[in-house]
N, C-alpha and C. Protein backbone atom coordinates (compact mmCIF):
# COMPACT_ATOMS: atom_id res chain seq x y z
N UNK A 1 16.02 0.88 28.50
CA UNK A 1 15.20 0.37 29.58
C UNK A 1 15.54 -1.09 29.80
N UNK A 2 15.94 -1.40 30.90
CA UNK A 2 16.33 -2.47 31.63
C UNK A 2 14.43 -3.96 30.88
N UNK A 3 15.05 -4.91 30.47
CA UNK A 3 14.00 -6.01 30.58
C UNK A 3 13.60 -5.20 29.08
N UNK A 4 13.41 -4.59 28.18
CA UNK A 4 12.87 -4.59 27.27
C UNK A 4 13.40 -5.75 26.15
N UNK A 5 12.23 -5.36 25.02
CA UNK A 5 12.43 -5.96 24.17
C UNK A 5 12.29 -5.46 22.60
N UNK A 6 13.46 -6.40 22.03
CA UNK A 6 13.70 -5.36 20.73
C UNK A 6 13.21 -6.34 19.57
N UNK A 7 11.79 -6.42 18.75
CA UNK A 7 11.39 -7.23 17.59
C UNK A 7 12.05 -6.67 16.38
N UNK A 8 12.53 -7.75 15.62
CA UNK A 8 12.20 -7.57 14.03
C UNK A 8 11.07 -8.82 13.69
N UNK A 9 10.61 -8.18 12.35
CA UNK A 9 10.22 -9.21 11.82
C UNK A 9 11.18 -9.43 9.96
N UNK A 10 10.85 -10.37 9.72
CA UNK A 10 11.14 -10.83 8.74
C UNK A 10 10.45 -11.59 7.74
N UNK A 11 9.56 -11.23 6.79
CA UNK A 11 9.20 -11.78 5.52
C UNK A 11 9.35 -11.81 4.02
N UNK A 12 9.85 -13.24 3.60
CA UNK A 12 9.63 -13.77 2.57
C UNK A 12 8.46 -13.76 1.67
N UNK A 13 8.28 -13.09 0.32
CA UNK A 13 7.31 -13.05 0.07
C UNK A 13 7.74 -13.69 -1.62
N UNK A 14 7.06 -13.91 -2.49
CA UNK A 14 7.00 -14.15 -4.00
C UNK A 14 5.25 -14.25 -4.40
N UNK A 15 4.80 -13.36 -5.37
CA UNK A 15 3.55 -13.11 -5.73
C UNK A 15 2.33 -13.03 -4.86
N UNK A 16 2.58 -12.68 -3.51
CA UNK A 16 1.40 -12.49 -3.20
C UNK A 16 1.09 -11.22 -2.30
N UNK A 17 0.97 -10.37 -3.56
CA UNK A 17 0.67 -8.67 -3.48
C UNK A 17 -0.10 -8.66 -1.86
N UNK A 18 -1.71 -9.82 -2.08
CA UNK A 18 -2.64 -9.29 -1.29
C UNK A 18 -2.17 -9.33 0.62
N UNK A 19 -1.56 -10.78 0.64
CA UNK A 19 -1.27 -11.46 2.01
C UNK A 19 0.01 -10.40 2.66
N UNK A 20 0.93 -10.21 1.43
CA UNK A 20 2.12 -9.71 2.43
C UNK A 20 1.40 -8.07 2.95
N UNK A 21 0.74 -7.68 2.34
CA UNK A 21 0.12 -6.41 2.76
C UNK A 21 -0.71 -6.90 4.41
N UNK A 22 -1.54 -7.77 4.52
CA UNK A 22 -1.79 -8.35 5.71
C UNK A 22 -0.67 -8.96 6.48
N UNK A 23 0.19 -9.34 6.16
CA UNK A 23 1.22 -9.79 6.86
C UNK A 23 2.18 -8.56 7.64
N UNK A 24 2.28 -7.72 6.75
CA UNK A 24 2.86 -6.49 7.65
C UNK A 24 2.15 -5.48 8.46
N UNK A 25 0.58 -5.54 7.92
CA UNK A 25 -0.44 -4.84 8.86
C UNK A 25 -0.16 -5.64 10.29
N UNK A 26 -0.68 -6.88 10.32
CA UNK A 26 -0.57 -7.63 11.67
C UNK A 26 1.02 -7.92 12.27
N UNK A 27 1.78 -7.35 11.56
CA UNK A 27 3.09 -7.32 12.55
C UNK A 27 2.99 -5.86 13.41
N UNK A 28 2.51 -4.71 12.83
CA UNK A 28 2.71 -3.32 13.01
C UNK A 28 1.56 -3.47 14.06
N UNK A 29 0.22 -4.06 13.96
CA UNK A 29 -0.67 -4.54 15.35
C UNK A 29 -0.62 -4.83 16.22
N UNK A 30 0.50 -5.69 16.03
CA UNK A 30 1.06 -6.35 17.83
C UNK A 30 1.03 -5.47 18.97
N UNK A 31 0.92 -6.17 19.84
CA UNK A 31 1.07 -5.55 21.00
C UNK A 31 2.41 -5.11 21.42
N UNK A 32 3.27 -6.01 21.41
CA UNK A 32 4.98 -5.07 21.09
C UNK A 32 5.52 -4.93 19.92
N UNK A 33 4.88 -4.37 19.12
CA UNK A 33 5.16 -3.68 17.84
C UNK A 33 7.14 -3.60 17.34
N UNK A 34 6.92 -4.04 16.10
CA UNK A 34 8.31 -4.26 15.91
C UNK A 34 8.91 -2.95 15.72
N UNK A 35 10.75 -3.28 15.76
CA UNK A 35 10.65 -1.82 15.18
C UNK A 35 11.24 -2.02 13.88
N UNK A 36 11.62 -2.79 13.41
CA UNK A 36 11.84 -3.06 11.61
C UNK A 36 11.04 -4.01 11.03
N UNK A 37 10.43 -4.12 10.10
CA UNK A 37 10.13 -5.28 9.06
C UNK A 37 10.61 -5.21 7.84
N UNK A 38 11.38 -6.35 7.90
CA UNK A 38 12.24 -6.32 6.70
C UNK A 38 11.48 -7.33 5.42
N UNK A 39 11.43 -7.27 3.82
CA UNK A 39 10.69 -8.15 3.42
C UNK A 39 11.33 -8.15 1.69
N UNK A 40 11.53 -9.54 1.97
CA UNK A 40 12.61 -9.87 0.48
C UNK A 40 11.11 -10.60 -0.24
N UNK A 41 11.43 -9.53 -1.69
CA UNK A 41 10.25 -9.91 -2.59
C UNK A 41 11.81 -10.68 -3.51
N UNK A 42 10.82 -11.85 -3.74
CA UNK A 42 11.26 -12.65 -4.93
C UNK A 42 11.87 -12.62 -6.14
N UNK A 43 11.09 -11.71 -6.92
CA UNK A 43 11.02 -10.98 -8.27
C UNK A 43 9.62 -11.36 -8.27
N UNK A 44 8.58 -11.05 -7.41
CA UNK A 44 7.36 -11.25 -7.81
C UNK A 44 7.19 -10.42 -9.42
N UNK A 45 6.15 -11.49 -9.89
CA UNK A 45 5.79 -10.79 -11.44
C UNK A 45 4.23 -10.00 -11.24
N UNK A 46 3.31 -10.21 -9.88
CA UNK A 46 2.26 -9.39 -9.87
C UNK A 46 2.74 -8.13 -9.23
N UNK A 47 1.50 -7.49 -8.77
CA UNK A 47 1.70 -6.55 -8.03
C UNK A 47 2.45 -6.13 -6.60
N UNK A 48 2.91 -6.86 -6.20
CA UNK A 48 3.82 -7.27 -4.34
C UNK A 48 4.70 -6.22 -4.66
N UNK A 49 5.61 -5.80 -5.57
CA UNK A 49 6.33 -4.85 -5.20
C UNK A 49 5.74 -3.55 -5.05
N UNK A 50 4.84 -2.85 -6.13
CA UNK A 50 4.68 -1.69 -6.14
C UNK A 50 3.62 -1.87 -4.65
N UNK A 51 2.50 -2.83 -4.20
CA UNK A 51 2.28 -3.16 -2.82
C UNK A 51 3.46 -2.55 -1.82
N UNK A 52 4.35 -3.00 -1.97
CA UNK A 52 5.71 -3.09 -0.49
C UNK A 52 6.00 -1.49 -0.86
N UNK A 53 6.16 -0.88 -1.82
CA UNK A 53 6.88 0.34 -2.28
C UNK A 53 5.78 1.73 -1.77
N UNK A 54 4.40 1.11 -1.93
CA UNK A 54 3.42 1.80 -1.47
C UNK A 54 3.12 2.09 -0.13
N UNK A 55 3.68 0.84 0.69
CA UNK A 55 3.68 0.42 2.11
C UNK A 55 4.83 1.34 2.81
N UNK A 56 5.94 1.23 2.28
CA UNK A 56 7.18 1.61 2.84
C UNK A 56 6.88 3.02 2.72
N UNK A 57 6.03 3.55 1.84
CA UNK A 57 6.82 4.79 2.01
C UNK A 57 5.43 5.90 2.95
N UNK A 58 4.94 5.03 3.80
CA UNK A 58 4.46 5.42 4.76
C UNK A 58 4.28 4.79 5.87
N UNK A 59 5.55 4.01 6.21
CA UNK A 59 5.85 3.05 7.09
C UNK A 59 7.40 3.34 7.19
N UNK A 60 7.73 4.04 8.01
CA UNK A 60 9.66 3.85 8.12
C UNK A 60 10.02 2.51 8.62
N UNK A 61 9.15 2.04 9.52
CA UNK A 61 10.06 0.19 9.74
C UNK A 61 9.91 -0.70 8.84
N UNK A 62 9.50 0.02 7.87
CA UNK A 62 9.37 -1.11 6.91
C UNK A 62 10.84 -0.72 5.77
N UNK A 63 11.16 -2.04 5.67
CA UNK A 63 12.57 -2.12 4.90
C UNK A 63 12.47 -3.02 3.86
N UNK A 64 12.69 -2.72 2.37
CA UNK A 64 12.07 -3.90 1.38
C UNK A 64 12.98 -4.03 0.77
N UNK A 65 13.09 -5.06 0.05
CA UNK A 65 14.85 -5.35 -0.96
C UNK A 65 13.46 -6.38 -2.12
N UNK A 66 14.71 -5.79 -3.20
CA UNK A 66 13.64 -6.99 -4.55
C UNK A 66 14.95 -7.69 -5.17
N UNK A 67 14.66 -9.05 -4.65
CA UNK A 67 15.91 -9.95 -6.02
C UNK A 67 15.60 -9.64 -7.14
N UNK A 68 16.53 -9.75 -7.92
CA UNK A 68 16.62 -9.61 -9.31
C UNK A 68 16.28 -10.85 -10.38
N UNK A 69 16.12 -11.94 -9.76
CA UNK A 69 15.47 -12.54 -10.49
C UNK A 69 14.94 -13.65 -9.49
N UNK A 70 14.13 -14.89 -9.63
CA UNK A 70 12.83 -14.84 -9.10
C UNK A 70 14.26 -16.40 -8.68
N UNK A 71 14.22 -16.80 -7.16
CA UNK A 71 15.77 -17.31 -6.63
C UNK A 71 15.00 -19.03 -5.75
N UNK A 72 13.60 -18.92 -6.71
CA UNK A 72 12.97 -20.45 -6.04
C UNK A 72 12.51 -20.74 -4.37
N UNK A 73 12.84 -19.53 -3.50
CA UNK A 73 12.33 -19.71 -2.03
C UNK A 73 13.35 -19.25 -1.21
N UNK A 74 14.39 -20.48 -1.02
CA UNK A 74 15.42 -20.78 0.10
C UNK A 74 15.89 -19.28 0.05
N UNK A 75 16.63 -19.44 -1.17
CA UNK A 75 17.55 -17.91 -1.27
C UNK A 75 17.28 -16.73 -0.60
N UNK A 76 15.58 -16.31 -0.59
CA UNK A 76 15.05 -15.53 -0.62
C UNK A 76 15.42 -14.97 0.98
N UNK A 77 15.37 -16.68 1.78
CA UNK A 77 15.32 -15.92 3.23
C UNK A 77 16.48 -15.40 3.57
């Protein structure tokens, strides 16, 4: 379709199980709804991954990758 538009989103996350779960609810809310969210966990040490793993697998735009060890921020994006 001529004039559309195609979103990703993209989040950075490290330990915070509760927010990135709100963070991908209110991307999937939008009004032009993305069609991927992609979201690099840190090496969170709480709960954020099994969160994202729980998420994804009743969410197909959701796309999650976990560093292998915890890469201080920058890396992450």
């Amino acid at each position: 379709m001529k004039g559309s538009v195609t979103v990703s989103v993209a989040i950075a996350t490290y330990n915070r199980a509760g927010m990135v779960r709100q963070a991908i609810e209110a991307a999937i809310d939008q009004t032009c709804p993305p069609e991927e969210i992609v979201v690099a966990d840190d090496a969170s040490t709480d709960s954020t991954w099994a969160v994202l793993n729980e998420l994804a697998a009743g969410e197909p735009r959701l796309r999650i990758f976990r560093r292998p060890r915890n890469s201080g921020g920058v890396e992450n994006w």
